[in-house]
PDB file of N, CA and C in Angstrom:
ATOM      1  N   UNK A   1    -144.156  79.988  49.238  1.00  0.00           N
ATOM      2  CA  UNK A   1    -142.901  80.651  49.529  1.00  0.00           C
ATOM      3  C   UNK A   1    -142.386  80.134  50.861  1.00  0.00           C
ATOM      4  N   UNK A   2    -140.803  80.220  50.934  1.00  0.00           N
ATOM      5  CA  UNK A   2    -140.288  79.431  52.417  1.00  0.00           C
ATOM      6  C   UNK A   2    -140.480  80.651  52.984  1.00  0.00           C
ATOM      7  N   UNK A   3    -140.651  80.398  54.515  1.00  0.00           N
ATOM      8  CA  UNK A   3    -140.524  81.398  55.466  1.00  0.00           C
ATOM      9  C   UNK A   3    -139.241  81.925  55.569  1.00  0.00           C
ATOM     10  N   UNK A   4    -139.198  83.399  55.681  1.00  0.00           N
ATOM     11  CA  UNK A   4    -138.061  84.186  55.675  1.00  0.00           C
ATOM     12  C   UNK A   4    -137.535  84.302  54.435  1.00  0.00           C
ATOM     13  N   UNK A   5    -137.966  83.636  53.318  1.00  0.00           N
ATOM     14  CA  UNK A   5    -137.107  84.095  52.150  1.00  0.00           C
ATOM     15  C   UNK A   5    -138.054  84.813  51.545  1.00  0.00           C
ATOM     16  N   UNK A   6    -137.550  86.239  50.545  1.00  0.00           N
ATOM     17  CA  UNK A   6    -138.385  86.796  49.751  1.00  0.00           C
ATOM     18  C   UNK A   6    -138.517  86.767  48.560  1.00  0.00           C
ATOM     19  N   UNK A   7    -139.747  86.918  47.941  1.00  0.00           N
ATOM     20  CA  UNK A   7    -140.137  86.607  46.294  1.00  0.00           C
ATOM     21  C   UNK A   7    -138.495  87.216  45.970  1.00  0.00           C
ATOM     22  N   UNK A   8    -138.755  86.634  44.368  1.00  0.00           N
ATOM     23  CA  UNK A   8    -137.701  87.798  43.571  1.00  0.00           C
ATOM     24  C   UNK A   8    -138.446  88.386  42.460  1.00  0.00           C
ATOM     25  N   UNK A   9    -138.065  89.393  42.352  1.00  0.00           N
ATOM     26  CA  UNK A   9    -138.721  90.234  41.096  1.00  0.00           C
ATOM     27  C   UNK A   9    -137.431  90.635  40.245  1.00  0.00           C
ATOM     28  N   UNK A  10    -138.331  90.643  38.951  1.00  0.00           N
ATOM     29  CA  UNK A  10    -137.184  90.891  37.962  1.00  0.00           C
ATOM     30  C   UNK A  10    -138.426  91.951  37.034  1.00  0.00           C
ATOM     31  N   UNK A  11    -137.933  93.023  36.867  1.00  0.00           N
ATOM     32  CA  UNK A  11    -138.245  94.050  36.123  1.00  0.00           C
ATOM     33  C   UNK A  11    -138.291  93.090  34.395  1.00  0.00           C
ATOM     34  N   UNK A  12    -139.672  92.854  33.648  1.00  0.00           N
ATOM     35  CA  UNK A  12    -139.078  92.452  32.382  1.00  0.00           C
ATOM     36  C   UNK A  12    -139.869  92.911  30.975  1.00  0.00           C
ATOM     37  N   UNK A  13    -138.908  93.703  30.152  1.00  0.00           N
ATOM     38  CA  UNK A  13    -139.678  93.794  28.801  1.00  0.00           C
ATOM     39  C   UNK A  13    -139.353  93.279  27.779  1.00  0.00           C
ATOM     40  N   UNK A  14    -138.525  92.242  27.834  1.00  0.00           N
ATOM     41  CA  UNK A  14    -138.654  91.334  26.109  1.00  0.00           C
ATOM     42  C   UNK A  14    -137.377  91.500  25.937  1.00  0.00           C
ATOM     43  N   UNK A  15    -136.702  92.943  26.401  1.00  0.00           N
ATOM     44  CA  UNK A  15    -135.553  93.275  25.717  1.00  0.00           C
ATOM     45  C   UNK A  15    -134.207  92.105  26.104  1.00  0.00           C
ATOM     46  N   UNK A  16    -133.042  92.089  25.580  1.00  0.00           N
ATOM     47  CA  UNK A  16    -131.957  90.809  25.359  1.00  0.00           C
ATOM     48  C   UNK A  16    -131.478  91.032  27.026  1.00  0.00           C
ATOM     49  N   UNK A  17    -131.462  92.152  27.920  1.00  0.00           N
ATOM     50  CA  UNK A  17    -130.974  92.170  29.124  1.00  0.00           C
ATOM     51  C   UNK A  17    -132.120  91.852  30.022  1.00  0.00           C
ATOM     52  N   UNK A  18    -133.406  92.161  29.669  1.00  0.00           N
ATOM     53  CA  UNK A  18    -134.206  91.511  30.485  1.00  0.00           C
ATOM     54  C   UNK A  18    -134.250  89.950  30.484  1.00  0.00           C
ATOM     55  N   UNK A  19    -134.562  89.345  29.063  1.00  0.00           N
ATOM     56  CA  UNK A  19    -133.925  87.894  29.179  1.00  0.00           C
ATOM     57  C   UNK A  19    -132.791  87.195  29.999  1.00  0.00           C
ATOM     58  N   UNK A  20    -132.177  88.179  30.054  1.00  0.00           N
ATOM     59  CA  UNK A  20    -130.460  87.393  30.754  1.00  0.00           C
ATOM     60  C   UNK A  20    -131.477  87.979  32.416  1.00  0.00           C
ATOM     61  N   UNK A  21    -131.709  88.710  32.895  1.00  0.00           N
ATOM     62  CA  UNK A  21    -132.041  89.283  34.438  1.00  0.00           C
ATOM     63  C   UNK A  21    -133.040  87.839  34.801  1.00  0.00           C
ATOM     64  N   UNK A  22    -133.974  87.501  33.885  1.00  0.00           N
ATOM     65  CA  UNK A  22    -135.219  86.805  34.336  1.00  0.00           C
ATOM     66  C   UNK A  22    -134.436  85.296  34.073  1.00  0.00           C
ATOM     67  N   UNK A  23    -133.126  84.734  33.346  1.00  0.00           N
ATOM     68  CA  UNK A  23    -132.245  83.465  33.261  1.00  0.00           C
ATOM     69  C   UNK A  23    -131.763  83.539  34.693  1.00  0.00           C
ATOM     70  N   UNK A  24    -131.602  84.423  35.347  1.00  0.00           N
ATOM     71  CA  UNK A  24    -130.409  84.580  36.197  1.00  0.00           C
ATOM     72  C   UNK A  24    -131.475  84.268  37.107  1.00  0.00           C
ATOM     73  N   UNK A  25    -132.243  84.788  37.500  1.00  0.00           N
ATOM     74  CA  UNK A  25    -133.535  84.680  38.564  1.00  0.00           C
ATOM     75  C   UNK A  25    -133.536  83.629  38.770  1.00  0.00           C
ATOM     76  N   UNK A  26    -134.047  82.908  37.606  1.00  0.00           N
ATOM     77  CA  UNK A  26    -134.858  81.244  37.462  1.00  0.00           C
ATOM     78  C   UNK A  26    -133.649  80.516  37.861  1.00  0.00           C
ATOM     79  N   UNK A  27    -132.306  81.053  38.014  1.00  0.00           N
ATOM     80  CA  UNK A  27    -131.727  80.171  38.517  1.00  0.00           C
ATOM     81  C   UNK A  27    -131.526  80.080  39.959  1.00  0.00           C
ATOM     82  N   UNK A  28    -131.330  81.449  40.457  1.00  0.00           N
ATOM     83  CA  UNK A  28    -131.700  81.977  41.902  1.00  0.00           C
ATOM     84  C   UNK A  28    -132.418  81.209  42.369  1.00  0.00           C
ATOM     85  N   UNK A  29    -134.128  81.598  42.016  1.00  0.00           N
ATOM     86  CA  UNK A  29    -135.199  80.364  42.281  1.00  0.00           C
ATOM     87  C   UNK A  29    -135.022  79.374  42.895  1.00  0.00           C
ATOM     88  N   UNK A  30    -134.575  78.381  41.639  1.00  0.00           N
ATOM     89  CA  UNK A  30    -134.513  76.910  41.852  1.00  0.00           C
ATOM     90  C   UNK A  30    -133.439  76.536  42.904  1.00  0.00           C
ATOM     91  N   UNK A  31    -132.499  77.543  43.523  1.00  0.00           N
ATOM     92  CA  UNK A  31    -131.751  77.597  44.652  1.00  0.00           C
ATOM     93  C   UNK A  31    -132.566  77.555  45.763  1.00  0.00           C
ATOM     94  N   UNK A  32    -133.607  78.053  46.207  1.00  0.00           N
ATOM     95  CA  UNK A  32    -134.269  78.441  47.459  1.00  0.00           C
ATOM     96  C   UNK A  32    -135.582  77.650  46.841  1.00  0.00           C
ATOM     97  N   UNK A  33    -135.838  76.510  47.319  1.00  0.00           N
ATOM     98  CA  UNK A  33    -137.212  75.947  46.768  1.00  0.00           C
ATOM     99  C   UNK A  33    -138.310  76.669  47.485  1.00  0.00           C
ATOM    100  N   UNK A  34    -139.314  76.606  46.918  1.00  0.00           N
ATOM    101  CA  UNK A  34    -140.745  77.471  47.649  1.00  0.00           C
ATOM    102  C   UNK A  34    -140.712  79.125  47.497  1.00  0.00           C
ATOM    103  N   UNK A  35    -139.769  79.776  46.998  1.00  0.00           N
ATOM    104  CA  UNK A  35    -139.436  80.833  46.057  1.00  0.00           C
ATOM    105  C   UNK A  35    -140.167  81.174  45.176  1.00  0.00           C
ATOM    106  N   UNK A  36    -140.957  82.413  44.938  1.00  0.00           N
ATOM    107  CA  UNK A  36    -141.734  82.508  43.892  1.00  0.00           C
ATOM    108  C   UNK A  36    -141.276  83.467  43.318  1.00  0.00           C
ATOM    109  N   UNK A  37    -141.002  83.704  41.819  1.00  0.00           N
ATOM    110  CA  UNK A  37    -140.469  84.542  40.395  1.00  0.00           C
ATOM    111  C   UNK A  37    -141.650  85.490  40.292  1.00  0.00           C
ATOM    112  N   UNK A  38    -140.954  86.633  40.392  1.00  0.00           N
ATOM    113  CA  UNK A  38    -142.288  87.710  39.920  1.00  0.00           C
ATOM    114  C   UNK A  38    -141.618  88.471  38.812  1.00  0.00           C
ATOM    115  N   UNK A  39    -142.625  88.554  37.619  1.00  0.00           N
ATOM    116  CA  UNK A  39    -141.989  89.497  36.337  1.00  0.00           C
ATOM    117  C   UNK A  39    -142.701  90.254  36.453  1.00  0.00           C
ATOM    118  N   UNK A  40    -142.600  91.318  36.629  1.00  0.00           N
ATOM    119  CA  UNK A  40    -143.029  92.886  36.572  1.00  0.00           C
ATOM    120  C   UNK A  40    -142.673  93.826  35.487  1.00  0.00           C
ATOM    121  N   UNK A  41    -143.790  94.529  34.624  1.00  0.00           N
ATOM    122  CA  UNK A  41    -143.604  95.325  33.257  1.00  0.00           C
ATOM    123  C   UNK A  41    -144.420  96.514  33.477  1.00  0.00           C
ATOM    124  N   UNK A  42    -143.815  97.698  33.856  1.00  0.00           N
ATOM    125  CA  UNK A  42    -143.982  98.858  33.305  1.00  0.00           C
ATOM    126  C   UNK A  42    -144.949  98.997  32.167  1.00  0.00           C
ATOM    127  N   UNK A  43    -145.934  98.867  32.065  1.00  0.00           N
ATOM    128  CA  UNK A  43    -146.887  99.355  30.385  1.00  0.00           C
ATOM    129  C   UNK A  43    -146.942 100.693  29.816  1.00  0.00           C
ATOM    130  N   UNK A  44    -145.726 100.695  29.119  1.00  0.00           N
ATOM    131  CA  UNK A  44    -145.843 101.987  28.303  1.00  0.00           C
ATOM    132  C   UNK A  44    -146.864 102.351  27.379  1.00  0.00           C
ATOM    133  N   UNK A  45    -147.015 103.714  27.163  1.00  0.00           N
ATOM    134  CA  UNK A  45    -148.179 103.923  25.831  1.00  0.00           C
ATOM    135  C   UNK A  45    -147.943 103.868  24.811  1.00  0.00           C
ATOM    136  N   UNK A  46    -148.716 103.753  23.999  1.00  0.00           N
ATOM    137  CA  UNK A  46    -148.952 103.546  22.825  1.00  0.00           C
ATOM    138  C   UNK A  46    -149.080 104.928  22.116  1.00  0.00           C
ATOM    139  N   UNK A  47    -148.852 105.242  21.030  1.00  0.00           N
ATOM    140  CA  UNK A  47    -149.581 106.751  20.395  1.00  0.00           C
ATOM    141  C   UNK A  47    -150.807 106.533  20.450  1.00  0.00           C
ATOM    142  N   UNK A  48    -151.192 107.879  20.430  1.00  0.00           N
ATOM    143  CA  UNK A  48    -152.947 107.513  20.347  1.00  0.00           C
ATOM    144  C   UNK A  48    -153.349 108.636  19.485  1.00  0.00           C
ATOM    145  N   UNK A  49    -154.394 107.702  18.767  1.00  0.00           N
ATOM    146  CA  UNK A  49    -154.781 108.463  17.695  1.00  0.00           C
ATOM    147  C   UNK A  49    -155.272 109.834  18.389  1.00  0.00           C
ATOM    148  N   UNK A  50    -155.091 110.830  17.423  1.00  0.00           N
ATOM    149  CA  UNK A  50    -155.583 112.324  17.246  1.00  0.00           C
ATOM    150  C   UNK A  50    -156.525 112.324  16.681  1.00  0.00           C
ATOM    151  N   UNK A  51    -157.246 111.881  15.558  1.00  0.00           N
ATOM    152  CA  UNK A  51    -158.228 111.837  15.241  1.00  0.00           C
ATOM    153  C   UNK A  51    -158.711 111.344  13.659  1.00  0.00           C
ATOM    154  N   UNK A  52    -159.670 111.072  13.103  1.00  0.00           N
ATOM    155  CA  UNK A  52    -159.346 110.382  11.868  1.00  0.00           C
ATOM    156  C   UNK A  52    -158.688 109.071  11.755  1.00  0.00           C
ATOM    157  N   UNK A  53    -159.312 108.004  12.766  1.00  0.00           N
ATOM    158  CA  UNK A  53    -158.482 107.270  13.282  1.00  0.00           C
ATOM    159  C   UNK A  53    -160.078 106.593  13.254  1.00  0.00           C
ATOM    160  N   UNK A  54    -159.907 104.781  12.773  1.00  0.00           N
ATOM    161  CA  UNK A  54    -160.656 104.271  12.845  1.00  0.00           C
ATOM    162  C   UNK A  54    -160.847 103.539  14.337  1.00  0.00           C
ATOM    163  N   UNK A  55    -160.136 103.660  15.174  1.00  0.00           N
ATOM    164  CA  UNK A  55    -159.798 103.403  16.509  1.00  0.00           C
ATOM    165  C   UNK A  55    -160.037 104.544  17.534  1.00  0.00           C
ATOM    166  N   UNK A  56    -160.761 103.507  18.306  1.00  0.00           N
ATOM    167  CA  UNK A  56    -160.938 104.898  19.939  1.00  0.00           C
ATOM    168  C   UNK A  56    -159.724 104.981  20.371  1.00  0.00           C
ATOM    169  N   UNK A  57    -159.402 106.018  21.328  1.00  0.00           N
ATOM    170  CA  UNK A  57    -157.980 105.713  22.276  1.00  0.00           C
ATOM    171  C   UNK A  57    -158.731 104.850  23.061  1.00  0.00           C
ATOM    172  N   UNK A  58    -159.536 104.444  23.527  1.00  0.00           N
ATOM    173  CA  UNK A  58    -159.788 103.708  24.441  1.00  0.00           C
ATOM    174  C   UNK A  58    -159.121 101.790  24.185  1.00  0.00           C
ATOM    175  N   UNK A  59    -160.056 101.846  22.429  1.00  0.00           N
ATOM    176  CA  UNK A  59    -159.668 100.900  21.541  1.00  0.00           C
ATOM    177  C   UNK A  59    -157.928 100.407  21.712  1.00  0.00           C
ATOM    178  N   UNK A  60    -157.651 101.350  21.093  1.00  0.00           N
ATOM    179  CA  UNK A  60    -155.773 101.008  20.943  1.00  0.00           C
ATOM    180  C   UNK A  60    -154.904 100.747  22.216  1.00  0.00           C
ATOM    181  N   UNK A  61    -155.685 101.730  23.427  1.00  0.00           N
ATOM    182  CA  UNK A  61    -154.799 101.010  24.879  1.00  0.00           C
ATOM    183  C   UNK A  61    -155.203  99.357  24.986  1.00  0.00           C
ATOM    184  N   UNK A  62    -156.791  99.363  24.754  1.00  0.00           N
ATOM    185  CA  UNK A  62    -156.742  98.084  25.344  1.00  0.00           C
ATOM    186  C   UNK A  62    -156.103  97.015  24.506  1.00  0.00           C
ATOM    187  N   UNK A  63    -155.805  96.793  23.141  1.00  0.00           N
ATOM    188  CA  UNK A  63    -155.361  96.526  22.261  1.00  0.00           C
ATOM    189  C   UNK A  63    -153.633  96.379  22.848  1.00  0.00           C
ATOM    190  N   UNK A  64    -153.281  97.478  22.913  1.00  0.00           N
ATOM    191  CA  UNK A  64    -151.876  97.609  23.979  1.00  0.00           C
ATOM    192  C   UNK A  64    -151.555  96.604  24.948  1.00  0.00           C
ATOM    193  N   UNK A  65    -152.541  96.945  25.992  1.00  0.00           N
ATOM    194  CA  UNK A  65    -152.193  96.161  27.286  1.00  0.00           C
ATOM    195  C   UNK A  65    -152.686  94.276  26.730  1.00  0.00           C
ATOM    196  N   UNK A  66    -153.322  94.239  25.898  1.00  0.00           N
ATOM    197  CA  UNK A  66    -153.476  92.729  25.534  1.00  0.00           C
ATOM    198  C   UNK A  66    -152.645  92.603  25.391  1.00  0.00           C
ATOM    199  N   UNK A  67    -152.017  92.824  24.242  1.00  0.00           N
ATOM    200  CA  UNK A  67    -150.508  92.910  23.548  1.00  0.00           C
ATOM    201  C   UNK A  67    -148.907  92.734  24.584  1.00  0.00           C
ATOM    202  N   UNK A  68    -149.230  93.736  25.356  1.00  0.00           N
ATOM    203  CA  UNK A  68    -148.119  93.542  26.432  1.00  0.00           C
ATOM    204  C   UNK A  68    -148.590  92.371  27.731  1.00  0.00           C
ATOM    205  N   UNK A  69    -149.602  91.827  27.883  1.00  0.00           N
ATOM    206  CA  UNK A  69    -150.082  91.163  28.897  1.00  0.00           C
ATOM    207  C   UNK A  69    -149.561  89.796  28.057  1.00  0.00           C
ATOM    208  N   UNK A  70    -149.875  89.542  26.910  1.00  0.00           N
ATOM    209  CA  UNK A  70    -149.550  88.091  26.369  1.00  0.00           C
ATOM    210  C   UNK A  70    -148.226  88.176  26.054  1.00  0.00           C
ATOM    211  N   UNK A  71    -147.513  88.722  25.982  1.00  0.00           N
ATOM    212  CA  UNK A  71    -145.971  88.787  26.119  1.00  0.00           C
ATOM    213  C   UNK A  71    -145.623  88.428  27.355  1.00  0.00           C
ATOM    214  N   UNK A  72    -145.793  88.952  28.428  1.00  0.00           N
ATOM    215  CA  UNK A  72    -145.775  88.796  30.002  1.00  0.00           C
ATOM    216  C   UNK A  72    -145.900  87.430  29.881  1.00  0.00           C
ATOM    217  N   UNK A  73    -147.172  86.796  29.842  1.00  0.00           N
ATOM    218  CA  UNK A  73    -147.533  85.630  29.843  1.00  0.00           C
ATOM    219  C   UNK A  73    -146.821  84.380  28.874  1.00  0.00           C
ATOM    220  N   UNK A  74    -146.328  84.899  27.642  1.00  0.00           N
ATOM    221  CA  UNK A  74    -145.782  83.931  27.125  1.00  0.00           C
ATOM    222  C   UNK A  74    -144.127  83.923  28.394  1.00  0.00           C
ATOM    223  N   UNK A  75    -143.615  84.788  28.930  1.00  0.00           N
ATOM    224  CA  UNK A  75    -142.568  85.007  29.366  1.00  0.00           C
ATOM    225  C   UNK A  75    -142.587  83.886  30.082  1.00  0.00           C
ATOM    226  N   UNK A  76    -143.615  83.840  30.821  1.00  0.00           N
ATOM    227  CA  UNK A  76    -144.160  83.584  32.481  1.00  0.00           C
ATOM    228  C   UNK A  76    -144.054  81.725  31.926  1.00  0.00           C
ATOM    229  N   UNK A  77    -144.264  81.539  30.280  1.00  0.00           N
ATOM    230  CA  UNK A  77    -144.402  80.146  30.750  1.00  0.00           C
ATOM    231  C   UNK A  77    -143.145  79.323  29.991  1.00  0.00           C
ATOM    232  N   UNK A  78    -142.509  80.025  29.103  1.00  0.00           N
ATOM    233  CA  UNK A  78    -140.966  79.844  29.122  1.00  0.00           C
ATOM    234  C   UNK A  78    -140.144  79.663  30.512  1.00  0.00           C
ATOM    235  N   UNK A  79    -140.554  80.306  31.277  1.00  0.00           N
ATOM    236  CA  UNK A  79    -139.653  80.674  32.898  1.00  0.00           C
ATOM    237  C   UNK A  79    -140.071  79.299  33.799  1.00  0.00           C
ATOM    238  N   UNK A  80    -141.554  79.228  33.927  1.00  0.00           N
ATOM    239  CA  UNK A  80    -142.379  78.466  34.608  1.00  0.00           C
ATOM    240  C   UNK A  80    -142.090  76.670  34.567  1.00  0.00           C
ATOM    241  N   UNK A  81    -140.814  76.100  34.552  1.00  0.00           N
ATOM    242  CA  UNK A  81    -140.724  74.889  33.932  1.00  0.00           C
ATOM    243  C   UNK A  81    -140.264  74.283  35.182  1.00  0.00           C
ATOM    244  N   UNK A  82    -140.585  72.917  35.405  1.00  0.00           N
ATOM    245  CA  UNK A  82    -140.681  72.643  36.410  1.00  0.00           C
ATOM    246  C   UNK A  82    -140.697  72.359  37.909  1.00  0.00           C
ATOM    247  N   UNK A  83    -141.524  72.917  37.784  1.00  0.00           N
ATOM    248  CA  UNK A  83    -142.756  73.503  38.999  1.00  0.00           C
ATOM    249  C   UNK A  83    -142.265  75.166  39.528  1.00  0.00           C
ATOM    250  N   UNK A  84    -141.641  75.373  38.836  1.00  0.00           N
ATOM    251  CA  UNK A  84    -141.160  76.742  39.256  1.00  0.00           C
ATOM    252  C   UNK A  84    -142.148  77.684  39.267  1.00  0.00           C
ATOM    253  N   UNK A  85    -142.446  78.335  40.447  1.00  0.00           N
ATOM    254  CA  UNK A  85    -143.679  79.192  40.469  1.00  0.00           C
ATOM    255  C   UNK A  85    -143.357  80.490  40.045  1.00  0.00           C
ATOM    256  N   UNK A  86    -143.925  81.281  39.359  1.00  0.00           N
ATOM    257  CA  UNK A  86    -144.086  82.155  38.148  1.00  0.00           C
ATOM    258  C   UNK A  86    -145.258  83.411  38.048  1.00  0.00           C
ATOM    259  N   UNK A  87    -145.231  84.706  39.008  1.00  0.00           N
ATOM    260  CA  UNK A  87    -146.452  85.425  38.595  1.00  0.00           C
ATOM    261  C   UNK A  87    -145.540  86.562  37.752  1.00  0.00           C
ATOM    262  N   UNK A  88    -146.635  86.911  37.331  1.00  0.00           N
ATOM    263  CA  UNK A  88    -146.839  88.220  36.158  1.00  0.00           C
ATOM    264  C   UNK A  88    -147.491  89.669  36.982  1.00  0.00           C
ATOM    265  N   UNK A  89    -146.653  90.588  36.664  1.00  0.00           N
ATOM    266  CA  UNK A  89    -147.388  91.757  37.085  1.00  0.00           C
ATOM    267  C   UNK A  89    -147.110  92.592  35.807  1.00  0.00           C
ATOM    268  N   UNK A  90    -148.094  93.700  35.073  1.00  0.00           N
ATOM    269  CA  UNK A  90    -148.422  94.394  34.544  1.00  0.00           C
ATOM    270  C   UNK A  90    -148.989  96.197  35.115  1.00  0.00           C
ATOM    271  N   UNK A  91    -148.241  96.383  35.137  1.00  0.00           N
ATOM    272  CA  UNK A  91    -148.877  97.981  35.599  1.00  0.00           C
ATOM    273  C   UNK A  91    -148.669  99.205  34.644  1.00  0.00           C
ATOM    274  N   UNK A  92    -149.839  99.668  34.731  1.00  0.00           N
ATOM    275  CA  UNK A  92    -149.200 101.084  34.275  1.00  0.00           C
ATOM    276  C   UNK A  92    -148.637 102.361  34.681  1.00  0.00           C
ATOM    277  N   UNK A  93    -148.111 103.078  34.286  1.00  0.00           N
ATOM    278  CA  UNK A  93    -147.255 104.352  34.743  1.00  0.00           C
ATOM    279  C   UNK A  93    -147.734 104.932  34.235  1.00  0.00           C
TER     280      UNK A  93
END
């Protein structure tokens, strides 16, 4: 990162306005070289089984957060094109 300039973060879940927020970034970016892109996702839940459920809840979150982590990651390397630096954050709420 250049000195004095700050990351950018772009809030992103897949949806058609997050696409256009994280286009707009990557272009930001490549304005300020040494700039690093941060995508950040909220991990929402999943239902979780009640019971009679061949799945733990434990099972189906982690199942979840894979699920939403390789989305992140496929994001991260659509965005990531040359040399554009690119992290992923995942959290839950």
């Amino acid at each position: 990162m250049s000195p004095g300039l700050p990351p950018v973060l772009v809030g992103y879940d897949g949806s058609p306005d997050a696409e256009r927020a994280a286009a707009w970034a990557v272009a930001a970016v490549r304005e300020r070289p040494g700039t690093v892109l941060h995508l950040v996702r909220a991990q929402t839940l999943p239902p979780l089984p009640l019971g009679g459920s061949e799945r733990t809840a434990a099972e189906v979150l982690a199942a979840h957060e894979a699920s939403e982590r390789q989305a992140l990651e496929a994001a991260r390397d659509r965005f990531a094109t040359g040399g554009l630096a690119v992290e992923i954050h995942l959290r839950r709420f």
